[in-house]
N, C-alpha and C. Protein backbone atom coordinates (compact mmCIF):
# COMPACT_ATOMS: atom_id res chain seq x y z
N UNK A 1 27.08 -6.72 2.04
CA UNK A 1 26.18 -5.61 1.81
C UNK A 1 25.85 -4.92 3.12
N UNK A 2 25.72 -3.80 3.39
CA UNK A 2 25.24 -2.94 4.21
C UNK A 2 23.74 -2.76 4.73
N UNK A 3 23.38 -3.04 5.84
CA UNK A 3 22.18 -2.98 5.94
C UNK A 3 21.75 -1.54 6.21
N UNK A 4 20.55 -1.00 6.13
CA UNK A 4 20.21 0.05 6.55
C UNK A 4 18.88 -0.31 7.04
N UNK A 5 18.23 1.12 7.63
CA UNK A 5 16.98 1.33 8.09
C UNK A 5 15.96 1.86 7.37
N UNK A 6 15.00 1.37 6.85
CA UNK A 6 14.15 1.45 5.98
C UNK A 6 13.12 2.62 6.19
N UNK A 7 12.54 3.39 5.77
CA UNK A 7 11.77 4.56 6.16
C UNK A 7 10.12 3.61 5.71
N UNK A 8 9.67 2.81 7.04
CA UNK A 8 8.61 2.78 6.65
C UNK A 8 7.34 3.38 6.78
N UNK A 9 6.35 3.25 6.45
CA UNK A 9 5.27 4.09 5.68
C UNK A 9 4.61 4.09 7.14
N UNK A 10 4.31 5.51 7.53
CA UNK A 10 3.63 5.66 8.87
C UNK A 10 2.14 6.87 7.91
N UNK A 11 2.04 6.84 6.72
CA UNK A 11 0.97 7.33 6.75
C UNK A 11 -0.56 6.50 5.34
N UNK A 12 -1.74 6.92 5.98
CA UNK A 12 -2.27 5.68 5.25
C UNK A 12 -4.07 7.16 4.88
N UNK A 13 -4.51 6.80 4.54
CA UNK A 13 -5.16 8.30 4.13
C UNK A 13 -6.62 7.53 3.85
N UNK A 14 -7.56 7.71 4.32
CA UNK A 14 -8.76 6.82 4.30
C UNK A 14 -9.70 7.81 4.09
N UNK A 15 -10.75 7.96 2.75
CA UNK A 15 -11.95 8.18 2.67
C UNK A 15 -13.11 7.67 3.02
N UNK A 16 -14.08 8.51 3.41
CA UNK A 16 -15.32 7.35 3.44
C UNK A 16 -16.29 8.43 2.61
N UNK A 17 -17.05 8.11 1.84
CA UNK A 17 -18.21 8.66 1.12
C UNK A 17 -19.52 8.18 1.59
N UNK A 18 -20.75 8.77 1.69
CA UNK A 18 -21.83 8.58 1.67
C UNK A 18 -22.52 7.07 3.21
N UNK A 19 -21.53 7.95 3.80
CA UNK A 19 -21.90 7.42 5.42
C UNK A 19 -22.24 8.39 6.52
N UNK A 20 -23.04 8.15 7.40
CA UNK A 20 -23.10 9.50 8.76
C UNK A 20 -23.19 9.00 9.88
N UNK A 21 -22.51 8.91 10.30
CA UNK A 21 -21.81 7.90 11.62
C UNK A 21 -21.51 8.99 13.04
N UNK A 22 -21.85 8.76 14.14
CA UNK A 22 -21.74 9.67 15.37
C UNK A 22 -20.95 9.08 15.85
N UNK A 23 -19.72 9.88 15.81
CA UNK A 23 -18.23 9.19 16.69
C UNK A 23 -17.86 9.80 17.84
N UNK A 24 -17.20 9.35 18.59
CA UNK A 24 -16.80 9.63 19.91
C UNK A 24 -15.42 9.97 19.73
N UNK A 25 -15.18 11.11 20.65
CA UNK A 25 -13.94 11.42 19.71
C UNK A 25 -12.51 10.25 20.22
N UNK A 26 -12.44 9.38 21.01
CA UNK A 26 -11.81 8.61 21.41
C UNK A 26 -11.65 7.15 20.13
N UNK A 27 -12.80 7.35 19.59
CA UNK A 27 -12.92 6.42 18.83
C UNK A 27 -12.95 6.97 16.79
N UNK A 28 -12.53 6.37 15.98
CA UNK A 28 -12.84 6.97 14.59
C UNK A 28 -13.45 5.99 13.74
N UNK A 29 -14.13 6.23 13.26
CA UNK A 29 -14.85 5.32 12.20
C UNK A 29 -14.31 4.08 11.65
N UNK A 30 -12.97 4.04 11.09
CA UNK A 30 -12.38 3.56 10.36
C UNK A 30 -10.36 3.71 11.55
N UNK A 31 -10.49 2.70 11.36
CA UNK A 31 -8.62 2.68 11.83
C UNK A 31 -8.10 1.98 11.03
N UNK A 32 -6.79 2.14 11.07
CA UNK A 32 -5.82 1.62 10.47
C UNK A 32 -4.63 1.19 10.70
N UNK A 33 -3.89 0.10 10.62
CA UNK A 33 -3.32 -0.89 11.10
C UNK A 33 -2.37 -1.43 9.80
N UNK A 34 -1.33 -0.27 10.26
CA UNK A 34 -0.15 -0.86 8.63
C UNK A 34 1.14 -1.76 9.85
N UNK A 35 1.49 -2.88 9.02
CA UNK A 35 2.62 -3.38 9.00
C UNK A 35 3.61 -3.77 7.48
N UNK A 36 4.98 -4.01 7.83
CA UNK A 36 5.84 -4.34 7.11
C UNK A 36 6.68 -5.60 7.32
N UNK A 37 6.51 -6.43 6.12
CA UNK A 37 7.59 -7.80 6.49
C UNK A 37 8.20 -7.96 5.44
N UNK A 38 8.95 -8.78 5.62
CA UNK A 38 10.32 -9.03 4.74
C UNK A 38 9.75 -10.20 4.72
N UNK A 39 9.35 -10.59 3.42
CA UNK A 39 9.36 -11.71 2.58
C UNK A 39 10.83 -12.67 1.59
N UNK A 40 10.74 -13.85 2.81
CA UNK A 40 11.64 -14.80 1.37
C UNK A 40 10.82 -16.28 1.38
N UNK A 41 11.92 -16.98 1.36
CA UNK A 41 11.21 -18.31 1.21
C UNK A 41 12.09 -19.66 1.63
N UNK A 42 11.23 -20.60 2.35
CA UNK A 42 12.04 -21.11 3.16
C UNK A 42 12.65 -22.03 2.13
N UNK A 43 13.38 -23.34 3.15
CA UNK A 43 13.60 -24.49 2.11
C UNK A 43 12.77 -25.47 1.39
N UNK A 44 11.36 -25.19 1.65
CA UNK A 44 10.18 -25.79 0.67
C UNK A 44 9.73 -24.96 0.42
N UNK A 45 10.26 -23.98 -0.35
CA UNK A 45 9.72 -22.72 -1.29
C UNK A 45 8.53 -22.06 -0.65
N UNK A 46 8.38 -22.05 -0.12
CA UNK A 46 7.15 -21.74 0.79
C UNK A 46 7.41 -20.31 1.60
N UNK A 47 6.69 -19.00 0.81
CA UNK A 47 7.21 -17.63 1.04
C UNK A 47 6.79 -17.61 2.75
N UNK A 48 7.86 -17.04 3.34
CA UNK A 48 7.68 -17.07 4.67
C UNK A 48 7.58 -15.21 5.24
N UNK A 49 7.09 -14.82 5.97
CA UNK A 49 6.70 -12.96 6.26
C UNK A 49 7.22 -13.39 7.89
N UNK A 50 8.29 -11.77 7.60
CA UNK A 50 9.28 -11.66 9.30
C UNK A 50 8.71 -10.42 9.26
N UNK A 51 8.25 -9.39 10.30
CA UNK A 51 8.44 -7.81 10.73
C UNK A 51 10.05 -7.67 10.31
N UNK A 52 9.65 -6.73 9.47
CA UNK A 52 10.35 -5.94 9.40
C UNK A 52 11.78 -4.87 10.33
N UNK A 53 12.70 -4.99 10.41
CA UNK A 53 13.31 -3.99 11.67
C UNK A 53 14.35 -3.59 11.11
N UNK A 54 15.17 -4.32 10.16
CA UNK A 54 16.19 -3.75 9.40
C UNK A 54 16.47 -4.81 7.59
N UNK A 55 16.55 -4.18 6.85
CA UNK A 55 16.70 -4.10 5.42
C UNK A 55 18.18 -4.35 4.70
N UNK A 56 18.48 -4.55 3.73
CA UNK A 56 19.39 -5.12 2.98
C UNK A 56 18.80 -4.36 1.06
N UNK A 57 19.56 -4.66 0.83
CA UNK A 57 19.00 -3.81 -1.11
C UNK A 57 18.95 -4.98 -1.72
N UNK A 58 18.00 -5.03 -2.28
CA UNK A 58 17.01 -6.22 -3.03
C UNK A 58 16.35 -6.86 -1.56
N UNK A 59 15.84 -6.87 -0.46
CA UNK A 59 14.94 -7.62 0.52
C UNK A 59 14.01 -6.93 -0.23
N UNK A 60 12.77 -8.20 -0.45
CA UNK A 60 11.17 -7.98 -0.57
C UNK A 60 10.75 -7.38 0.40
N UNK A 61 9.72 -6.57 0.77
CA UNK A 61 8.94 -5.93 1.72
C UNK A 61 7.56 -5.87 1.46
N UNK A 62 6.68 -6.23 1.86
CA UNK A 62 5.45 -6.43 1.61
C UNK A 62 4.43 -5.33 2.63
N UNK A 63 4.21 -4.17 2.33
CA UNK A 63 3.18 -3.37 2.90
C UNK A 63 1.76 -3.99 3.80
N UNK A 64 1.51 -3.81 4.45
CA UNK A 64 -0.16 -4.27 4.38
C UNK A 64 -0.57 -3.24 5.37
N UNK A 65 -2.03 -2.80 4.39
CA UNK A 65 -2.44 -1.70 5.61
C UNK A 65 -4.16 -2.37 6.11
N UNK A 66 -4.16 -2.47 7.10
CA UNK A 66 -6.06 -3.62 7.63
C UNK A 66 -6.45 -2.27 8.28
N UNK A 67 -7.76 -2.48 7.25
CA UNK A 67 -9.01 -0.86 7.42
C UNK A 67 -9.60 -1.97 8.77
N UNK A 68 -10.27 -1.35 9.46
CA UNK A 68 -11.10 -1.54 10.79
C UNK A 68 -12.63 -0.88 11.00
N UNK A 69 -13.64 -1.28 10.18
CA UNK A 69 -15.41 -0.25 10.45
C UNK A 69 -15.58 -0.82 12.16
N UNK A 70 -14.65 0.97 12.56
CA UNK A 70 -15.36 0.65 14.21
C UNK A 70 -16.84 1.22 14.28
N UNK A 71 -18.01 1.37 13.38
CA UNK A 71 -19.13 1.93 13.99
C UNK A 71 -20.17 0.22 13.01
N UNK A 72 -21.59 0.45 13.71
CA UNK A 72 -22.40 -0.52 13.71
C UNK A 72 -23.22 -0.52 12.82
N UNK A 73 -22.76 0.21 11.56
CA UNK A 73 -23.00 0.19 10.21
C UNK A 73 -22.08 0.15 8.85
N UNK A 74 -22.21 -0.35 7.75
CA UNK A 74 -21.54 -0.63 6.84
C UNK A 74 -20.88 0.67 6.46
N UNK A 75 -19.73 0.49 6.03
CA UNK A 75 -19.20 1.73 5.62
C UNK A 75 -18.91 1.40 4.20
N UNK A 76 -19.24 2.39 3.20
CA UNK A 76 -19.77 2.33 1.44
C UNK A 76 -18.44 2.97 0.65
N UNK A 77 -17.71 2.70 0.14
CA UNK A 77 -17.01 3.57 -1.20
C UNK A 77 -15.86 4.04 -0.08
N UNK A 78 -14.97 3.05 0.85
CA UNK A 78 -13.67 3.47 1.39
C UNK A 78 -12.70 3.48 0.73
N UNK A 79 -11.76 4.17 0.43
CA UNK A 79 -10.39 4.81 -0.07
C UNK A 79 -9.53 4.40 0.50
N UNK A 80 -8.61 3.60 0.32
CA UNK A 80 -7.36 3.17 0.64
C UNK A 80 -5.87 3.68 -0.18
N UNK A 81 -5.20 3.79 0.71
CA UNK A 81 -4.04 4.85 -0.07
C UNK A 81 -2.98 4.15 0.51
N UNK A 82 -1.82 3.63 -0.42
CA UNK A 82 -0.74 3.22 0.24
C UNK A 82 0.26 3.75 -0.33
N UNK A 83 1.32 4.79 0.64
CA UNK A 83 2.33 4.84 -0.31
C UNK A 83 3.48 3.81 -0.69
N UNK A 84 4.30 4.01 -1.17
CA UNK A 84 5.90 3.32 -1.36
C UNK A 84 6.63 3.84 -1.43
N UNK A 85 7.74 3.58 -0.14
CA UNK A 85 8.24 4.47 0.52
C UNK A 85 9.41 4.77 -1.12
N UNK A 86 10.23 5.86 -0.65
CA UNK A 86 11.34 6.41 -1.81
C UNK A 86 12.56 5.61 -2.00
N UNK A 87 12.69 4.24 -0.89
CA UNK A 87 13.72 3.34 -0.92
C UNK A 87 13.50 2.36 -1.78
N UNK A 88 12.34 2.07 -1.76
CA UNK A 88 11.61 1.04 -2.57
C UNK A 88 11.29 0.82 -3.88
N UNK A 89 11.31 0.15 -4.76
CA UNK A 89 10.64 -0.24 -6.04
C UNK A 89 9.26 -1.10 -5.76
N UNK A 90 8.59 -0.47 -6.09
CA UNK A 90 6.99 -1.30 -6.17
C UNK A 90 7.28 -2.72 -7.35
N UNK A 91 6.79 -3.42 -7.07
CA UNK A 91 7.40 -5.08 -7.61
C UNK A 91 5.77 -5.41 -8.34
N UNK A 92 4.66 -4.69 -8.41
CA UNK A 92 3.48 -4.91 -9.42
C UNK A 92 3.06 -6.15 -8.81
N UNK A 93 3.11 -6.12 -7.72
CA UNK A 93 1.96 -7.07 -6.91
C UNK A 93 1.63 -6.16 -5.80
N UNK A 94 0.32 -6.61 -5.86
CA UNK A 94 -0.72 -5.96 -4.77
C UNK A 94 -1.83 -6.59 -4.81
N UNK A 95 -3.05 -6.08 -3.63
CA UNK A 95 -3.70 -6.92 -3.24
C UNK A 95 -5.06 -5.98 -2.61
N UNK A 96 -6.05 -6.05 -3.28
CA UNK A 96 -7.01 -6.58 -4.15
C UNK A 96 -5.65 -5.84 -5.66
N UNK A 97 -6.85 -6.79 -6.55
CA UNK A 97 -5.75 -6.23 -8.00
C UNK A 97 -6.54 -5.25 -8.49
N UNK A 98 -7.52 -4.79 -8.19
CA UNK A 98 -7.84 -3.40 -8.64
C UNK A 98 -7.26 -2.06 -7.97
N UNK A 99 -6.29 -1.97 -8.75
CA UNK A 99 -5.37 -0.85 -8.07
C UNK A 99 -5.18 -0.13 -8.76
N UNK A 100 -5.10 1.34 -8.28
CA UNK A 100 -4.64 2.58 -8.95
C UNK A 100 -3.52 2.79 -8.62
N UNK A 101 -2.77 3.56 -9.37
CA UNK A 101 -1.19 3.84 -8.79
C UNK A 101 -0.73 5.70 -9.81
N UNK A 102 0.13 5.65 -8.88
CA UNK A 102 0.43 7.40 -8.27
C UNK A 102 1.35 7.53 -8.72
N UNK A 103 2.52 8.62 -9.53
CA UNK A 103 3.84 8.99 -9.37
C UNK A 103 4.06 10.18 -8.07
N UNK A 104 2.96 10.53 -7.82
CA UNK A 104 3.11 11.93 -7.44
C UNK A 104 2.15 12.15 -5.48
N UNK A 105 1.62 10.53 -5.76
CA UNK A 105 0.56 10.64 -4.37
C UNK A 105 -0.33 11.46 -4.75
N UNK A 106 -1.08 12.23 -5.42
CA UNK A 106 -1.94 13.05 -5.97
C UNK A 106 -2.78 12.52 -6.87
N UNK A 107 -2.21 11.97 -8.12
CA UNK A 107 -2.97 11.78 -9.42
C UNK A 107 -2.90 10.37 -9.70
N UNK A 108 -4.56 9.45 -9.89
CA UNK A 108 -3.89 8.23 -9.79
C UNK A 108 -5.03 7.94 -11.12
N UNK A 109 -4.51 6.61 -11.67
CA UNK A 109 -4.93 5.91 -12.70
C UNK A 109 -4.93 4.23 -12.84
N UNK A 110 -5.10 3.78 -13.63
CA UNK A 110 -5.33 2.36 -13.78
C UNK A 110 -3.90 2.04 -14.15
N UNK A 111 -3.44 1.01 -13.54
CA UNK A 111 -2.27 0.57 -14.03
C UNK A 111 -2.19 -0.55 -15.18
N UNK A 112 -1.10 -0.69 -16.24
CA UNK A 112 0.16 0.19 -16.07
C UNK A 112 0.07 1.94 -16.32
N UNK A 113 0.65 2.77 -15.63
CA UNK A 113 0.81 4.44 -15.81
C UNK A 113 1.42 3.93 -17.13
N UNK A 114 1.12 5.17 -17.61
CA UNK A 114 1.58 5.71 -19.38
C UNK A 114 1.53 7.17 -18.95
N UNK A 115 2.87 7.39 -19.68
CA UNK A 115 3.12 8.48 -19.95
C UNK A 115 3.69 9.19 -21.51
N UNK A 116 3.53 10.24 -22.49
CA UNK A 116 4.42 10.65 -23.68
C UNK A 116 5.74 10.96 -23.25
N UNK A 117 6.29 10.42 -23.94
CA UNK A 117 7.95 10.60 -24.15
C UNK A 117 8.43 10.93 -25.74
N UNK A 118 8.49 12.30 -26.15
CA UNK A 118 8.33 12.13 -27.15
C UNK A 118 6.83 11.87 -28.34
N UNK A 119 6.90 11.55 -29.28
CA UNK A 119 5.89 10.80 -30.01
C UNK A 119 4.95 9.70 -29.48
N UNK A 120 5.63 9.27 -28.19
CA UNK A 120 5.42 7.51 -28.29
C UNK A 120 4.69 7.86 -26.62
N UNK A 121 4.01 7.02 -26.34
CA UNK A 121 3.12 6.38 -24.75
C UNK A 121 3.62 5.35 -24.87
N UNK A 122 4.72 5.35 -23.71
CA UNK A 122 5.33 4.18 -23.20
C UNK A 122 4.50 4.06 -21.62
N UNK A 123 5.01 2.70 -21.28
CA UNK A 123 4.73 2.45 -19.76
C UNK A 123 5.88 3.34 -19.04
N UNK A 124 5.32 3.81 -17.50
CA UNK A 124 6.02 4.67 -16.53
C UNK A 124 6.73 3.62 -15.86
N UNK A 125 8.17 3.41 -15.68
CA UNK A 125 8.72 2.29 -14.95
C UNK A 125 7.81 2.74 -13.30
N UNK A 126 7.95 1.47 -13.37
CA UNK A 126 7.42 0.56 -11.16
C UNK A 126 8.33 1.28 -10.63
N UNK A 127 9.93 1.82 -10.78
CA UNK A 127 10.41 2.73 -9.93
C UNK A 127 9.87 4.18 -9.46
N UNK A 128 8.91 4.71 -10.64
CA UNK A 128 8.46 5.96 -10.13
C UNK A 128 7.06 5.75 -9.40
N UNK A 129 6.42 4.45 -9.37
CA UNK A 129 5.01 4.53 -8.84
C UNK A 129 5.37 5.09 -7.41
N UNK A 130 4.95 5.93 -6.53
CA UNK A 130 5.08 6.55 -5.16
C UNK A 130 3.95 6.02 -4.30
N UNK A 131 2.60 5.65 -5.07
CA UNK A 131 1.70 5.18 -4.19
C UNK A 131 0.51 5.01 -4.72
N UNK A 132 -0.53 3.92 -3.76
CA UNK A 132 -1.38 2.66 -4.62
C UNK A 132 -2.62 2.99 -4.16
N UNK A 133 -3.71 2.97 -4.56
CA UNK A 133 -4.88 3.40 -4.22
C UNK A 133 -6.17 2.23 -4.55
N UNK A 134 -7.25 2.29 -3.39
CA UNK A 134 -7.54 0.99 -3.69
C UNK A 134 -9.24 1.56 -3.41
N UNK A 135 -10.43 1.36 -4.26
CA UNK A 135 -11.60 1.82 -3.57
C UNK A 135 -12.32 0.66 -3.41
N UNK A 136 -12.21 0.34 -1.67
CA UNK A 136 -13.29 -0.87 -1.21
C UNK A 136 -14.66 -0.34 -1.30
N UNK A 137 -15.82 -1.53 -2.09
CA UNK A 137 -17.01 -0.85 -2.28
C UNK A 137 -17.82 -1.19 -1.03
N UNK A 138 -17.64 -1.85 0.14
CA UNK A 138 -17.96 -1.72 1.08
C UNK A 138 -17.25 -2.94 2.36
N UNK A 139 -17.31 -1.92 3.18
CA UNK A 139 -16.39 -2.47 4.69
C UNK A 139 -17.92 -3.38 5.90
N UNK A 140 -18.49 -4.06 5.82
CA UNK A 140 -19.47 -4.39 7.23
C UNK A 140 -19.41 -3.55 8.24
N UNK A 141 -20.00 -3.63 9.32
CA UNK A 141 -19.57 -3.09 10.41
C UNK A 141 -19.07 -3.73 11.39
N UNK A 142 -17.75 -3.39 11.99
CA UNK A 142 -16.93 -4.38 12.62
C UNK A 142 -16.06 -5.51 11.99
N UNK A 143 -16.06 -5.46 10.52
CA UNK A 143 -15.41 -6.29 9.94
C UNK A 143 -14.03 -5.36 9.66
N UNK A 144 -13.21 -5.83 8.67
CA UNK A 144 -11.54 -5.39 8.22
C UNK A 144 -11.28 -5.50 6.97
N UNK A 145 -10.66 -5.13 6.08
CA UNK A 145 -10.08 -5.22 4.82
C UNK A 145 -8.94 -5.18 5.18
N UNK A 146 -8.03 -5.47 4.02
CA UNK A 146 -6.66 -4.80 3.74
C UNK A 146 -6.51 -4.72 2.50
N UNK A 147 -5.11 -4.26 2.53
CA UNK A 147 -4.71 -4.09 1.38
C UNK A 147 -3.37 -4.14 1.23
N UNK A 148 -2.62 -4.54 0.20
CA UNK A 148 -1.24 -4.61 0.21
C UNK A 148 -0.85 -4.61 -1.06
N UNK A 149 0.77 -4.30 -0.55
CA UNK A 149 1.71 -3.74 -1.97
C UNK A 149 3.10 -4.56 -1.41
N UNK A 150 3.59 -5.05 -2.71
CA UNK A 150 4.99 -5.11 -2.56
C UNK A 150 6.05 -4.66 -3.24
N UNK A 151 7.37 -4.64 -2.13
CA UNK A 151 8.56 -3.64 -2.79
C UNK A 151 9.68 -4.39 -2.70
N UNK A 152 10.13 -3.86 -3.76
CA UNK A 152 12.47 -4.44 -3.28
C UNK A 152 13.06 -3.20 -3.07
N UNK A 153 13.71 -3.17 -2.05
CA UNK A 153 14.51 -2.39 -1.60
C UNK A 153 15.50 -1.84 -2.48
N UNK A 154 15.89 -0.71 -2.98
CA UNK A 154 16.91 -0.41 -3.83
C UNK A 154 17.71 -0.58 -3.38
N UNK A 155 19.14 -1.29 -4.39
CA UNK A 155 19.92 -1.20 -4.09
C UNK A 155 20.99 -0.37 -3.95
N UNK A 156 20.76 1.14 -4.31
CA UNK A 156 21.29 2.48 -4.47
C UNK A 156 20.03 3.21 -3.37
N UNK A 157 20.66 3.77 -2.16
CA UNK A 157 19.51 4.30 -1.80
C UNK A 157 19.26 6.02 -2.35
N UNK A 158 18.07 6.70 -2.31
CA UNK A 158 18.27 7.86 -3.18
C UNK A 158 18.87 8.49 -2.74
């Protein structure tokens, strides 16, 4: 099989609601801190996470994006947005499990997506989800969240 280079996710989109925080412009409220690993499992089944640097079709990839409250108050009702990249199939694990999910990065809902086809509301296949949305009801100050999604690499790239 052919390896290729994976287009990973360099963008991560963070709300904050009903906070008023005086930032410096060197500094932002909230940072963010995405990595990517390739998940398998060793010889005692025991799932093992490498960084990511180059890909194969079907390698697991596991997203994780860690929110950061750089100011000295709690931050309330943060927005977490992850996409999945267009190489990828979202694999319906993620992390917290209250997740919303996207075809479009725009419009999100409770999963599984439903869509009409016809007469009938079927489920939207995990190939079209584009991206995962997560609302933490509150960050400490100076503490971290994350959040994560996982993908298999297609084996057809688009």
């Amino acid at each position: 099989m052919r390896a290729f280079n994976i287009l990973l996710i360099t963008v991560a989109i963070v709300g904050i609601t009903g906070v008023s925080v005086a930032v410096t412009p060197q500094k932002e409220p909230v940072s963010v801190a995405l990595t990517a690993n390739k998940l398998t499992q060793n010889a005692q089944g025991i799932t093992v996470a490498q960084p990511v640097t180059k890909v194969k079709p079907n390698d697991v990839i596991e997203y994780r994006a860690v929110y950061t409250n750089n100011t000295g108050k709690a931050i309330k009702n943060l927005t977490a947005t992850l996409p999945i990249p267009p190489a990828t199939q979202f694999l319906a694990k993620s992390t917290p499990s209250a997740t919303l999910a996207s075809t479009d990065g725009v419009n999100f809902a409770a999963m599984p997506l439903k869509r009409k086809v016809g007469n009938q509301i079927v489920n939207v296949p995990l190939q079209d989800y584009r991206a995962l949305r997560w609302t933490i009801a509150e960050v400490p100050a100076g503490k971290s969240v994350s959040v994560s999604a996982q993908t298999r690499v297609n084996s057809v790239t688009p």
